[in-house]
C-alpha atoms as a PDB file:
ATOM      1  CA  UNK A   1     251.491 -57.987  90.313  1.00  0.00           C
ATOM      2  CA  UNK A   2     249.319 -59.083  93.675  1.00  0.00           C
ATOM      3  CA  UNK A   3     246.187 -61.545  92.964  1.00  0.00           C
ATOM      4  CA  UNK A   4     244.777 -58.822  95.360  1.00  0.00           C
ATOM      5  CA  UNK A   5     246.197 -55.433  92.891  1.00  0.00           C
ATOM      6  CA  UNK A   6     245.330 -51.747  94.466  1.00  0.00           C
ATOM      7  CA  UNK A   7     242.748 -50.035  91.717  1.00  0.00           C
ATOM      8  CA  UNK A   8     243.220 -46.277  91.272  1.00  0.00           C
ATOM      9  CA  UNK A   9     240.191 -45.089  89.492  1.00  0.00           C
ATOM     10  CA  UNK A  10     239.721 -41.376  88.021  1.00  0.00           C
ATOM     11  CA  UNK A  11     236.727 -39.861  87.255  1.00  0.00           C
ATOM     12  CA  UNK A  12     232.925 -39.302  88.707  1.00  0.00           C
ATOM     13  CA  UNK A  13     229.597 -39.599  88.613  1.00  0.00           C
ATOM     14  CA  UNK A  14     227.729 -42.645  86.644  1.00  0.00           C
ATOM     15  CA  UNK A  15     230.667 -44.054  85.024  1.00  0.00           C
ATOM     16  CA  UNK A  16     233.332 -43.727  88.185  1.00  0.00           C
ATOM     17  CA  UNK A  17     230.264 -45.725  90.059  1.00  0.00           C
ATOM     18  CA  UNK A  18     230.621 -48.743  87.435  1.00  0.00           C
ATOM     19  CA  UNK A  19     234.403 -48.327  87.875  1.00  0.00           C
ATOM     20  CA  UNK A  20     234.477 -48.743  91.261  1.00  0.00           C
ATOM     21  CA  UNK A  21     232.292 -51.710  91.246  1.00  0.00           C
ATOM     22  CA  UNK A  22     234.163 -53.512  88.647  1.00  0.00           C
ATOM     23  CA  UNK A  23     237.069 -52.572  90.857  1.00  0.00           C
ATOM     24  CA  UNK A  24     235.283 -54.540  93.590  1.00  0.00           C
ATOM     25  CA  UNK A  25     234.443 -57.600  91.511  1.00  0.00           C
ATOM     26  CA  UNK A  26     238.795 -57.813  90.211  1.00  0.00           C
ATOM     27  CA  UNK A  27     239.010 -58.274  94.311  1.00  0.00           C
ATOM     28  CA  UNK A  28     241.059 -55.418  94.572  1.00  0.00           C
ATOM     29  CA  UNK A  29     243.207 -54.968  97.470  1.00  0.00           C
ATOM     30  CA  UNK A  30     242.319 -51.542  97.801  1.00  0.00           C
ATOM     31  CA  UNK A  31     240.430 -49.328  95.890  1.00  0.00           C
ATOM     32  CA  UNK A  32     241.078 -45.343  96.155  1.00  0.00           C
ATOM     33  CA  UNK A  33     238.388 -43.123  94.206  1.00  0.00           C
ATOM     34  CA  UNK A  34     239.852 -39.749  93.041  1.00  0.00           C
ATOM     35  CA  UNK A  35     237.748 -37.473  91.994  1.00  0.00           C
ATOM     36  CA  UNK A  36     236.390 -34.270  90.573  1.00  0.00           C
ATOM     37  CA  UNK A  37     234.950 -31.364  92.591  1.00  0.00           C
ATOM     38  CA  UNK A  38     233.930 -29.094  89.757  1.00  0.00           C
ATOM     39  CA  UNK A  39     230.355 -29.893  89.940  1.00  0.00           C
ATOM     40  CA  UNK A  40     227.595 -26.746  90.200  1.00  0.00           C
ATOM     41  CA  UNK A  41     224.347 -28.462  89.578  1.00  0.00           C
ATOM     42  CA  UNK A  42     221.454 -29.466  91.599  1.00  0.00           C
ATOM     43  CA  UNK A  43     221.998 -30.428  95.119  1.00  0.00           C
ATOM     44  CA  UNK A  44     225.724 -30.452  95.248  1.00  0.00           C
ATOM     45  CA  UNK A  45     225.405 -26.760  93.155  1.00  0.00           C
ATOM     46  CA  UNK A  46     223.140 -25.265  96.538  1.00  0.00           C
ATOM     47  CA  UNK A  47     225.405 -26.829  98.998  1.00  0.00           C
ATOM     48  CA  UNK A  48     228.990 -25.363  97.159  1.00  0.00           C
ATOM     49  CA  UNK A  49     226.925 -22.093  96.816  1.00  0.00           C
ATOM     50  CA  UNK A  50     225.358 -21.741 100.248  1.00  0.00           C
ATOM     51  CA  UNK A  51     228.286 -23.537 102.455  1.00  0.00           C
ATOM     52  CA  UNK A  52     231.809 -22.736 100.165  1.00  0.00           C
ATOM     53  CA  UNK A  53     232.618 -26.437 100.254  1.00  0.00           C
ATOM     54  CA  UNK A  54     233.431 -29.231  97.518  1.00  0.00           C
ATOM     55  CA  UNK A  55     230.296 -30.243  96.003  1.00  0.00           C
ATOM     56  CA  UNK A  56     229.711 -33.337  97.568  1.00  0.00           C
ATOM     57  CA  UNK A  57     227.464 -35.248  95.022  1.00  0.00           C
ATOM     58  CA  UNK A  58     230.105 -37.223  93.233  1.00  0.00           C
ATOM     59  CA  UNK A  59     231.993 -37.949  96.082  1.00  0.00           C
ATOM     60  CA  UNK A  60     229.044 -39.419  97.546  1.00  0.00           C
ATOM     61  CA  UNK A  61     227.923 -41.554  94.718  1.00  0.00           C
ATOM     62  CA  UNK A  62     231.421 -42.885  94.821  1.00  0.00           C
ATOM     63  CA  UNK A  63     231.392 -43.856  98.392  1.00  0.00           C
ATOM     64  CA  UNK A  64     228.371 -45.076  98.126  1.00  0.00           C
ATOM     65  CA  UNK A  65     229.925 -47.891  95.294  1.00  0.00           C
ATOM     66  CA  UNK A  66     232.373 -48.793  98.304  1.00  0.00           C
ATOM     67  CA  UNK A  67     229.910 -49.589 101.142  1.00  0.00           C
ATOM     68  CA  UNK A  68     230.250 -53.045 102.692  1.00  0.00           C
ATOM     69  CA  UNK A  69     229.119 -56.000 100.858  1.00  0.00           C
ATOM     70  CA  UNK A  70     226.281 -57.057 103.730  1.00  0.00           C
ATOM     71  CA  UNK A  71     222.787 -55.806 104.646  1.00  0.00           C
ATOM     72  CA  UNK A  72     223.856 -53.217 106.680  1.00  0.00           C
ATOM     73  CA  UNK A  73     226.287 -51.897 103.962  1.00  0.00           C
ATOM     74  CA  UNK A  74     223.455 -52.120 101.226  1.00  0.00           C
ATOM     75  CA  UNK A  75     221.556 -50.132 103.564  1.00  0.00           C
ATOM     76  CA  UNK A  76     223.892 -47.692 103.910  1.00  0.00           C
ATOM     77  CA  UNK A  77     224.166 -47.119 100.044  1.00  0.00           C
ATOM     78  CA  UNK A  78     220.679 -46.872  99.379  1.00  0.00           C
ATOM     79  CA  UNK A  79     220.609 -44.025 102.570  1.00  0.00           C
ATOM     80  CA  UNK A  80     223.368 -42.201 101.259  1.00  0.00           C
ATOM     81  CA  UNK A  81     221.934 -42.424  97.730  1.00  0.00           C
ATOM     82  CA  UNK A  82     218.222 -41.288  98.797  1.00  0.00           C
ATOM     83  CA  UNK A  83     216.885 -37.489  97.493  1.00  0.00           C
ATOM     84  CA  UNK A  84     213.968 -35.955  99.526  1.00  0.00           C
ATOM     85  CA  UNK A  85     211.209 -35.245  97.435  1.00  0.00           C
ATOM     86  CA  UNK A  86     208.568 -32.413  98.008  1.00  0.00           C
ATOM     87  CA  UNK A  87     208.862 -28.708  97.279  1.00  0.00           C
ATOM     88  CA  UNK A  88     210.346 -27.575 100.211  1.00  0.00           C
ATOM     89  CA  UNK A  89     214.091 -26.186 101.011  1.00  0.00           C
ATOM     90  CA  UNK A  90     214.887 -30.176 101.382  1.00  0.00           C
ATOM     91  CA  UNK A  91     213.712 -30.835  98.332  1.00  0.00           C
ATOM     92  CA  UNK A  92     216.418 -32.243  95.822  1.00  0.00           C
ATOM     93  CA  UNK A  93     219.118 -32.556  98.602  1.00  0.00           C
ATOM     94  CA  UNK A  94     220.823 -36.248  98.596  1.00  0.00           C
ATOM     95  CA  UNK A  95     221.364 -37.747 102.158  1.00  0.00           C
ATOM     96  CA  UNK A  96     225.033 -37.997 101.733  1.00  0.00           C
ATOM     97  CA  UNK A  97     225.438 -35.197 100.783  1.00  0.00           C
ATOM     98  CA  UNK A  98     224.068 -33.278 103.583  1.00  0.00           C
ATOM     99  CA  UNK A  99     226.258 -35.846 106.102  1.00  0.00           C
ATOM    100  CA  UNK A 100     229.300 -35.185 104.376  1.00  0.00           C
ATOM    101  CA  UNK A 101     228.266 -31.379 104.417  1.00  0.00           C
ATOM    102  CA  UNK A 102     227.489 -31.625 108.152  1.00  0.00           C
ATOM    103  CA  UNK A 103     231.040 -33.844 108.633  1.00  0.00           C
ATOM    104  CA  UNK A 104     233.124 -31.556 107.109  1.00  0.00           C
ATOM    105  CA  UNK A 105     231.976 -28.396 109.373  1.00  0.00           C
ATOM    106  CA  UNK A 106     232.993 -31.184 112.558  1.00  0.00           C
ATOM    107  CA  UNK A 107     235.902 -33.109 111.571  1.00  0.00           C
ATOM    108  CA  UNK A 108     238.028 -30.180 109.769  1.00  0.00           C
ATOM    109  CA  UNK A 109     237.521 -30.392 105.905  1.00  0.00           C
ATOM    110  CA  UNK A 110     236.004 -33.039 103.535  1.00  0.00           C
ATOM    111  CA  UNK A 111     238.695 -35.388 103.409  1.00  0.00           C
ATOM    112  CA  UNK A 112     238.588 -36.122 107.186  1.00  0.00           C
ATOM    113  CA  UNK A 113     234.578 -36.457 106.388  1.00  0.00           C
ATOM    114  CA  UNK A 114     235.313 -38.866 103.996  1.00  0.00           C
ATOM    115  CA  UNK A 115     237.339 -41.641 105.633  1.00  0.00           C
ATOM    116  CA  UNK A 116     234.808 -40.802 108.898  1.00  0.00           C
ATOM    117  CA  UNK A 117     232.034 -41.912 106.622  1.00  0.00           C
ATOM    118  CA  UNK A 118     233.898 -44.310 105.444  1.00  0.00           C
ATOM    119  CA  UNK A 119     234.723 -46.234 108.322  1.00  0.00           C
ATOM    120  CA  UNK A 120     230.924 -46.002 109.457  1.00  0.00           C
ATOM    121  CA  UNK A 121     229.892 -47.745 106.090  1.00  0.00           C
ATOM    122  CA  UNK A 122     232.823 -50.109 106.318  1.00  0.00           C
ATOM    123  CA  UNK A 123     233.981 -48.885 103.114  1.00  0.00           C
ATOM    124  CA  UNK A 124     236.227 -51.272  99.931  1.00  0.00           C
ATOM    125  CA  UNK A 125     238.354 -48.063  99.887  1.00  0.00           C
ATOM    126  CA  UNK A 126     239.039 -44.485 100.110  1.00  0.00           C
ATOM    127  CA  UNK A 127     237.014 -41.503  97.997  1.00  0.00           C
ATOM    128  CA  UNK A 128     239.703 -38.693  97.657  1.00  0.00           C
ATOM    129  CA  UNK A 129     238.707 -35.359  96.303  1.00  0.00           C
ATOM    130  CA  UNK A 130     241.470 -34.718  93.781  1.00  0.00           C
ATOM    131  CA  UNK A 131     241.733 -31.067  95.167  1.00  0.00           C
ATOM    132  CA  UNK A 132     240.640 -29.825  98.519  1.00  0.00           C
ATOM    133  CA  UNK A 133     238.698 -26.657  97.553  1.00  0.00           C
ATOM    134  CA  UNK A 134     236.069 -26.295  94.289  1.00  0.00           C
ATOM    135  CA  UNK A 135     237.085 -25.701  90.815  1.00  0.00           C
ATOM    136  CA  UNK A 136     234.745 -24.333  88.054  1.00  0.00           C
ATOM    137  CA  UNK A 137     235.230 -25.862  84.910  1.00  0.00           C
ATOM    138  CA  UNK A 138     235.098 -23.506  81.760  1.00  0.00           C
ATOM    139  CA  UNK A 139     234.815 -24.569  77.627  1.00  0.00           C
ATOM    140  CA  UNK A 140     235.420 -22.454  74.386  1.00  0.00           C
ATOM    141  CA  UNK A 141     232.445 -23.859  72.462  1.00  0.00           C
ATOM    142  CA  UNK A 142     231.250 -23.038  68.593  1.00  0.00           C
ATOM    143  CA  UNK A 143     227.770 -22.741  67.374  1.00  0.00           C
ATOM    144  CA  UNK A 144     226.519 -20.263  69.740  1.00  0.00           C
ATOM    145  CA  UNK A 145     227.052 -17.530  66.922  1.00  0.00           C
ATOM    146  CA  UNK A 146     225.959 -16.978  63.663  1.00  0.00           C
ATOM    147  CA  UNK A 147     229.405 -17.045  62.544  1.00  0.00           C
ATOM    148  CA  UNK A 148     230.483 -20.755  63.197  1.00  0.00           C
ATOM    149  CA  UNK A 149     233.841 -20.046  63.897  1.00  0.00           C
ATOM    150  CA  UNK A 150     233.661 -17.928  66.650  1.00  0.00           C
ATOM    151  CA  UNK A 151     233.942 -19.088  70.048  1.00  0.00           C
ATOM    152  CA  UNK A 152     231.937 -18.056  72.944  1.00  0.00           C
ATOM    153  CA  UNK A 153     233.014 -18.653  76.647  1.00  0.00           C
ATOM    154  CA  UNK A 154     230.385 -20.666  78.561  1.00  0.00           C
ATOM    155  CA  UNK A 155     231.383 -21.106  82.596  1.00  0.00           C
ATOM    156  CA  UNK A 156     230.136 -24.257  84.939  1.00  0.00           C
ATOM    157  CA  UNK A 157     229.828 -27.988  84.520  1.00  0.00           C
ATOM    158  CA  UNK A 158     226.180 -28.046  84.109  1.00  0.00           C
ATOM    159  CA  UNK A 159     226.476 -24.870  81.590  1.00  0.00           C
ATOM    160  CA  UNK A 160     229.105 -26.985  79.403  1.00  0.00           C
ATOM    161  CA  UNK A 161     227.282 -30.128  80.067  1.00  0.00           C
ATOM    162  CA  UNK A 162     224.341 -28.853  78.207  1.00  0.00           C
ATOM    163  CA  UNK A 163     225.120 -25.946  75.679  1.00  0.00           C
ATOM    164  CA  UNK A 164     223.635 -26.525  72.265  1.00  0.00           C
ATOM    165  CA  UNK A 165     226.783 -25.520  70.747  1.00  0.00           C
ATOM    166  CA  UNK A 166     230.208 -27.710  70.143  1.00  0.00           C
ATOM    167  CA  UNK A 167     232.441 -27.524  73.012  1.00  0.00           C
ATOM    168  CA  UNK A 168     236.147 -27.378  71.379  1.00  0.00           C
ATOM    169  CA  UNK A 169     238.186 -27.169  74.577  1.00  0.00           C
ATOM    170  CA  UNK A 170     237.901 -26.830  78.240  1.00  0.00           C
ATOM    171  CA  UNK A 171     240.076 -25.589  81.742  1.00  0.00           C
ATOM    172  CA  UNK A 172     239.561 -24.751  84.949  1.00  0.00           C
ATOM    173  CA  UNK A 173     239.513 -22.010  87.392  1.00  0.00           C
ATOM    174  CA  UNK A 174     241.675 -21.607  88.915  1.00  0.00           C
ATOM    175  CA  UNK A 175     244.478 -23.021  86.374  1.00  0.00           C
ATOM    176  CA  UNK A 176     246.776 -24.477  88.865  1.00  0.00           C
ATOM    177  CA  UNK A 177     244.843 -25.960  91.494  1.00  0.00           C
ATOM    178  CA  UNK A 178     246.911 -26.918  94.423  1.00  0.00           C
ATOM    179  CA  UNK A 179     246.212 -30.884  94.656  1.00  0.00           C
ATOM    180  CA  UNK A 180     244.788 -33.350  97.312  1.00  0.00           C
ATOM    181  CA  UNK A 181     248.547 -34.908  98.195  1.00  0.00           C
ATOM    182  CA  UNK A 182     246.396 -38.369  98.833  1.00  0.00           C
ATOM    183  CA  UNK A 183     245.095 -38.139  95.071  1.00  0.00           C
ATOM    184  CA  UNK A 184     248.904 -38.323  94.385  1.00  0.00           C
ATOM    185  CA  UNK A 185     250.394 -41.217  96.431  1.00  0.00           C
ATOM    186  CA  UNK A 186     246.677 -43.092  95.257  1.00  0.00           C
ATOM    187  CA  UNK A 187     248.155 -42.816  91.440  1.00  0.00           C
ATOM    188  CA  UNK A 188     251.650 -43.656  92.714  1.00  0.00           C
ATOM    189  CA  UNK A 189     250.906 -46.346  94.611  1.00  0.00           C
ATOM    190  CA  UNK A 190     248.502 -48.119  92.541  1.00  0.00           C
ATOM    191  CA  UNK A 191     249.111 -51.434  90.513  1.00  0.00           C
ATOM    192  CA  UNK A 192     246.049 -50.013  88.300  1.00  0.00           C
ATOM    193  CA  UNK A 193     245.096 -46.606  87.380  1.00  0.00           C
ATOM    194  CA  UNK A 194     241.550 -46.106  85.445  1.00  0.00           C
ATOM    195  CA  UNK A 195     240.841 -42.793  84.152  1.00  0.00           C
ATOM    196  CA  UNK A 196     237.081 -42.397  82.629  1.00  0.00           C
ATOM    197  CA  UNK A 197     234.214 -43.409  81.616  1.00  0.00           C
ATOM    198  CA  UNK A 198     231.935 -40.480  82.014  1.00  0.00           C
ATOM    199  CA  UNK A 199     231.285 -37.285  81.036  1.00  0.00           C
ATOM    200  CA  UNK A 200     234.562 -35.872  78.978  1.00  0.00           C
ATOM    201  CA  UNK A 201     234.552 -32.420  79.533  1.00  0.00           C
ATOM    202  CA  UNK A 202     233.538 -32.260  83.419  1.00  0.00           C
ATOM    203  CA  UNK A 203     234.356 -35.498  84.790  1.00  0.00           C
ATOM    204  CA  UNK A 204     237.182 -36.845  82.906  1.00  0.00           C
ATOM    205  CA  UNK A 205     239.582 -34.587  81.293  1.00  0.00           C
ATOM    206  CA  UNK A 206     239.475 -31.905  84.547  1.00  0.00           C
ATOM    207  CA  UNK A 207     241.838 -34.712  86.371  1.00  0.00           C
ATOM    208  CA  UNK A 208     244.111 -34.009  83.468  1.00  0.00           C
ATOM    209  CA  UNK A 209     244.328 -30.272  83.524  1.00  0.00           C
ATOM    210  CA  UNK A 210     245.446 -29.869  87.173  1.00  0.00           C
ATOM    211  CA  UNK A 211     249.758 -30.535  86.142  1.00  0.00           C
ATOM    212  CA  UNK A 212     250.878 -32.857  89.639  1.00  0.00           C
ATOM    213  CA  UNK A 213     248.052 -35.174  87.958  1.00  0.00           C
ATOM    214  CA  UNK A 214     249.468 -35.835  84.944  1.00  0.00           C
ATOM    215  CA  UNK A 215     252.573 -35.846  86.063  1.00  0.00           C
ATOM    216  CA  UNK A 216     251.969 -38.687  88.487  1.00  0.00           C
ATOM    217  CA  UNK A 217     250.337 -40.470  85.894  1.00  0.00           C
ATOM    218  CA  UNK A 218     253.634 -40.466  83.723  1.00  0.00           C
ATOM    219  CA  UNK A 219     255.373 -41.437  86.543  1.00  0.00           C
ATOM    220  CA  UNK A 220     253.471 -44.468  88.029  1.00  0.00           C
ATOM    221  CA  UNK A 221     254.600 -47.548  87.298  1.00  0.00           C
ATOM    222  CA  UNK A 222     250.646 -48.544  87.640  1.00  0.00           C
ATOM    223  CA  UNK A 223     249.213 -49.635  84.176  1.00  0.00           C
ATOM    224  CA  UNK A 224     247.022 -46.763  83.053  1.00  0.00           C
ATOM    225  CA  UNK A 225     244.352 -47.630  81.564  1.00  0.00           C
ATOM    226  CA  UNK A 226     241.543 -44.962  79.675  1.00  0.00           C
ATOM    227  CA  UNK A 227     238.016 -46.710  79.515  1.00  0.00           C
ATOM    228  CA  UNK A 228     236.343 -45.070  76.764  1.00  0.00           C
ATOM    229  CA  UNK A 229     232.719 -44.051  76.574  1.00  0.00           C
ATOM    230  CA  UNK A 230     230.519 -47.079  75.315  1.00  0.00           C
ATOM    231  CA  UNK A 231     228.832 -44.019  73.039  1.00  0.00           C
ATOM    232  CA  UNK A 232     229.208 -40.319  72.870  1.00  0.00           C
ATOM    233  CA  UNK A 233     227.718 -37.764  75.626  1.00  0.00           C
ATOM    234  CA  UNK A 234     224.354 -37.009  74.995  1.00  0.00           C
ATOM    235  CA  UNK A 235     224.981 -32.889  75.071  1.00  0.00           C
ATOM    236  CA  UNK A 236     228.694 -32.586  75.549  1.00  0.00           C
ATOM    237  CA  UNK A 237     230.373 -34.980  72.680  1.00  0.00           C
ATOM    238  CA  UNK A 238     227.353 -35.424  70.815  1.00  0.00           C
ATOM    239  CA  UNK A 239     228.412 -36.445  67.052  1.00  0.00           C
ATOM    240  CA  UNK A 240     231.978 -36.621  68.571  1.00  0.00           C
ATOM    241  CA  UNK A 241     234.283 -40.379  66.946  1.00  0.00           C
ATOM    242  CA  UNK A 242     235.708 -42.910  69.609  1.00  0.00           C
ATOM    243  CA  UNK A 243     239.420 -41.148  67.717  1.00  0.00           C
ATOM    244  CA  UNK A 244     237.777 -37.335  68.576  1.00  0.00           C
ATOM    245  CA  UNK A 245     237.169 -38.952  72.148  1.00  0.00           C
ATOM    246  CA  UNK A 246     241.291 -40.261  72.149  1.00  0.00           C
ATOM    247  CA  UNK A 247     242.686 -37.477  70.714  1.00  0.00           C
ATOM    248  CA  UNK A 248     241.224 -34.618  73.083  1.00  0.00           C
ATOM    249  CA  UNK A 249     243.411 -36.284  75.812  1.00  0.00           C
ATOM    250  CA  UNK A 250     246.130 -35.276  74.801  1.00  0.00           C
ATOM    251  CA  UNK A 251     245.017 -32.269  73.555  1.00  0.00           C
ATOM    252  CA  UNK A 252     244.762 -30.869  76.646  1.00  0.00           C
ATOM    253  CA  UNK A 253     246.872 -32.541  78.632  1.00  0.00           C
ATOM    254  CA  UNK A 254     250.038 -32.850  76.213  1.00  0.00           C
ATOM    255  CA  UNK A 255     253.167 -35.343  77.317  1.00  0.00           C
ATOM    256  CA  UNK A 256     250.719 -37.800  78.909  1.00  0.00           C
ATOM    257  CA  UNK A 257     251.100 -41.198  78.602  1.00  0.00           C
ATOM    258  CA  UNK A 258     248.506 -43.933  78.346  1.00  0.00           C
ATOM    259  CA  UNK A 259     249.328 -47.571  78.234  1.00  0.00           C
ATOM    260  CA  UNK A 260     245.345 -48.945  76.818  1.00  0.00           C
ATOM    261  CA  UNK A 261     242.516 -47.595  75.218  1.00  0.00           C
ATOM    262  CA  UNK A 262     239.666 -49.991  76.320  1.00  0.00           C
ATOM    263  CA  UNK A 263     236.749 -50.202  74.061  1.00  0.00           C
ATOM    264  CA  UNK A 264     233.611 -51.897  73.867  1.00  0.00           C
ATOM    265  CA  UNK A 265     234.035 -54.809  71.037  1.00  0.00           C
ATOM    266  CA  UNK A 266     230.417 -53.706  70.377  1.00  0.00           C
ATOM    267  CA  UNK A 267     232.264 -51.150  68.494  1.00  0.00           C
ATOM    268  CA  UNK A 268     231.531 -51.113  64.729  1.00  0.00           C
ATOM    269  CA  UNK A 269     234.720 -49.814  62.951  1.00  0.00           C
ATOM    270  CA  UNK A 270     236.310 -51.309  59.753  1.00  0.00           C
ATOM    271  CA  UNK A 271     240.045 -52.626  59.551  1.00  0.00           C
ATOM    272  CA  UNK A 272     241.186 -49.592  58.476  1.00  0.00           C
ATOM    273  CA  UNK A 273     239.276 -48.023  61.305  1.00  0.00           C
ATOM    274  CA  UNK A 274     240.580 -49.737  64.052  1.00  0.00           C
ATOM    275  CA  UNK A 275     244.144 -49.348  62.267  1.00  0.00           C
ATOM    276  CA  UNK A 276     243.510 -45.158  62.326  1.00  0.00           C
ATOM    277  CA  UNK A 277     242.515 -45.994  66.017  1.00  0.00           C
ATOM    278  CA  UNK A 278     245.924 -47.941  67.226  1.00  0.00           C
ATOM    279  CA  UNK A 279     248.113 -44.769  65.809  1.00  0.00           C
ATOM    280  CA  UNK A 280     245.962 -42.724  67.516  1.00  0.00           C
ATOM    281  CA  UNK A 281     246.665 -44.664  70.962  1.00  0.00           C
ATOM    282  CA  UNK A 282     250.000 -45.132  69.908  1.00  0.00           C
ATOM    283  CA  UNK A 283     250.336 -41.128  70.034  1.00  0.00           C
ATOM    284  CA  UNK A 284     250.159 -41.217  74.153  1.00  0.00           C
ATOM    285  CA  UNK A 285     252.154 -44.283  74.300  1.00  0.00           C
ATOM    286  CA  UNK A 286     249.571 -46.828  74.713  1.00  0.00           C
ATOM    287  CA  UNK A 287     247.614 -49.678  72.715  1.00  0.00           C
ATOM    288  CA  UNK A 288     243.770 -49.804  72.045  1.00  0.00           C
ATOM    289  CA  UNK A 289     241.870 -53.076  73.215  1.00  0.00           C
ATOM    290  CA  UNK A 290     238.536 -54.288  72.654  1.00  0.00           C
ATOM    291  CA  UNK A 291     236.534 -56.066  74.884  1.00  0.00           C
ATOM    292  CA  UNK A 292     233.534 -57.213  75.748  1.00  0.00           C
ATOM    293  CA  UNK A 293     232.561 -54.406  78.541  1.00  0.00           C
ATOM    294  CA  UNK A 294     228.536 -53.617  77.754  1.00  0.00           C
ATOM    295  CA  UNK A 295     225.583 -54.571  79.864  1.00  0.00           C
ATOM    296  CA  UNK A 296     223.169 -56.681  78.035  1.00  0.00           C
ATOM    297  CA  UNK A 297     219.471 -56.807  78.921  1.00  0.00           C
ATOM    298  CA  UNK A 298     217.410 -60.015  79.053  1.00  0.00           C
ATOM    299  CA  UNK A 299     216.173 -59.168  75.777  1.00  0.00           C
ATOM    300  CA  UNK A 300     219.523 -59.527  74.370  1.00  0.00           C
ATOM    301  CA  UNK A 301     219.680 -56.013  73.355  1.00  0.00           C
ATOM    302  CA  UNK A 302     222.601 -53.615  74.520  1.00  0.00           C
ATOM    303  CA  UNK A 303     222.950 -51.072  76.722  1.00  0.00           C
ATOM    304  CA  UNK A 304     225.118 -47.816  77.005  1.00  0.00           C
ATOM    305  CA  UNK A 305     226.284 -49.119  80.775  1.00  0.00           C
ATOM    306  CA  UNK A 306     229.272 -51.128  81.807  1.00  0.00           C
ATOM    307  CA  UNK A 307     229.130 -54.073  83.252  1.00  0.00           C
ATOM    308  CA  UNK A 308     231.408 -54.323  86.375  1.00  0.00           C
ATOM    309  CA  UNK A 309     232.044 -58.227  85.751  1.00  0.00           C
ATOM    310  CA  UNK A 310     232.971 -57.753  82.507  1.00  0.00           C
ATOM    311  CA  UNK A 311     235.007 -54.723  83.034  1.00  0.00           C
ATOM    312  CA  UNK A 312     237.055 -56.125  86.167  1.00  0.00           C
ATOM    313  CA  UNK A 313     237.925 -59.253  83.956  1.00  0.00           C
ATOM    314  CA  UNK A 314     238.775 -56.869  81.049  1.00  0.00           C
ATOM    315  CA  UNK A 315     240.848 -54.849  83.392  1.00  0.00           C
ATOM    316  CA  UNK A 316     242.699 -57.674  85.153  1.00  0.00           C
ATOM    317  CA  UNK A 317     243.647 -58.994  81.880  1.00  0.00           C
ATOM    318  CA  UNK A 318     244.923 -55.676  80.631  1.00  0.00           C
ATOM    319  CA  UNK A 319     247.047 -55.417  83.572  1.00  0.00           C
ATOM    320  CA  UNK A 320     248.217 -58.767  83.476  1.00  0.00           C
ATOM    321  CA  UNK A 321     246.502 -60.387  86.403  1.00  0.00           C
ATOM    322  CA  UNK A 322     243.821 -61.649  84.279  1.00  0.00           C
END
């Protein structure tokens, strides 16, 4: 593999951030972003519902992790980044978001927006919605009855996000998205492909339930590699085991294959555990590691953040450039 390997990462919001900069510290030689468009809240929610475009908010926060490494670039990020406050119809609305809403009405769609912005902020890589046109995620979820086992429908990533109930399994609408063809050759031409951490239901397992995904990931010869949540979604996989985590996966995307399970070695499971664990990962085809991976604050206690250093040096050695 290069000294300078191309990073594929999957995912969105907080945790695709700390991807991408951990991506940045392994000196990647390029770094492609893919990621989901199913979000509805907040300022994102307003512009999908007012303009009919991708919701912009995790594709910003992702380009925003790429900007160039020098004043200017820092600048850029913290621009991109900033949320007017007040009452008013600005109120809420994230700077990048309203350029990339603005670029996408002049330069044809919000790819084209995207590598425009991109080359303004002098961008580490490329942010690729994994579909060109918004999806709306959907969950069967238990505990919203009296009877426990029956399952209501709840619709939206900030509905699923934050239903009291237990969310068994999730889609999206439409069920076959047609996909981004440059979220396809990122996976296939990747020496590493990162899928998570982050929310499970809406940021994570979406990439697996659009087929051409999953299907590129089995036939990459990029290592794959699944960063698991350094504890469970406040909310969405609240109560839910690092194995529960693991196993939904495959669940619902079934035939994919996974070549390491990266967990935090913060983790506190027994022999036996960590045996149950390996089968687990050895069910998708892959191997579980443990690493060290968590932010530490000065205090000495831990935090539920990844560190980039630590994750780019567990990630080069997974992929054998370490």
């Amino acid at each position: 593999m290069s000294i300078s390997p191309v990073f594929t990462c999957l995912g969105g919001g907080h945790g695709l951030y700390q991807t991408l900069l951990a991506a940045r510290h392994a000196r990647a030689g390029h770094i492609n972003a893919v990621v989901t468009v199913a979000d509805d809240g907040g300022s994102s929610g307003r512009l999908r519902r007012e303009l009919g475009m991708i919701p912009p908010g995790d594709l910003r926060m992702a380009l925003s992790a790429l900007t160039h490494d020098s004043e200017e670039g820092r600048l850029w990020r913290s621009t991109l980044q900033h949320r007017f406050k007040g009452n008013g119809a600005m109120a809420g609305h994230a700077v990048g978001n309203l350029i990339l809403a603005g670029l996408s009405e002049e330069a044809g769609g919000m790819q084209q927006a995207l590598d425009v912005l991109a080359k303004w902020t002098r961008s580490n890589g490329r942010v690729i919605p994994v579909c060109n046109e918004p999806l709306e995620i959907e969950a069967d979820v238990a505990g919203l009855d009296d009877d426990p086992r029956v399952l209501r429908s709840v619709r939206g990533q900030v509905a699923v996000a934050t239903t009291p109930g237990t969310v068994r399994r999730v889609r999206i609408l439409p069920g076959d998205p047609p996909v981004n063809s440059a979220a396809i050759a990122a996976i296939m031409n990747a020496d590493v492909v990162t899928v998570g951490p982050g929310s499970w239901f809406s940021s994570v397992i979406p990439h697996l339930l659009v087929p051409d995904v999953v299907t590129a990931l089995n036939e990459t010869t990029a290592q794959v590699v699944v960063i698991l949540n350094l504890s469970p979604e406040a909310g969405e996989t609240q109560g839910f085991t690092t194995e529960r985590h693991m196993h939904l996966l495959s669940q619902h995307a079934p035939g994919l294959h996974v070549d390491h399970f990266l967990a935090d070695n913060y983790l506190t499971a027994t022999p036996g555990e960590r045996r149950h664990l390996q089968r687990t990962a050895e069910r998708v085809g892959g191997a579980i590691a443990y690493m060290d991976v968590r932010t530490i604050r000065e205090d000495g206690s831990a935090t539920n953040t990844h560190d980039p250093e630590k994750l780019a040096a567990a990630l080069m050695t997974l992929s054998g450039s370490g």
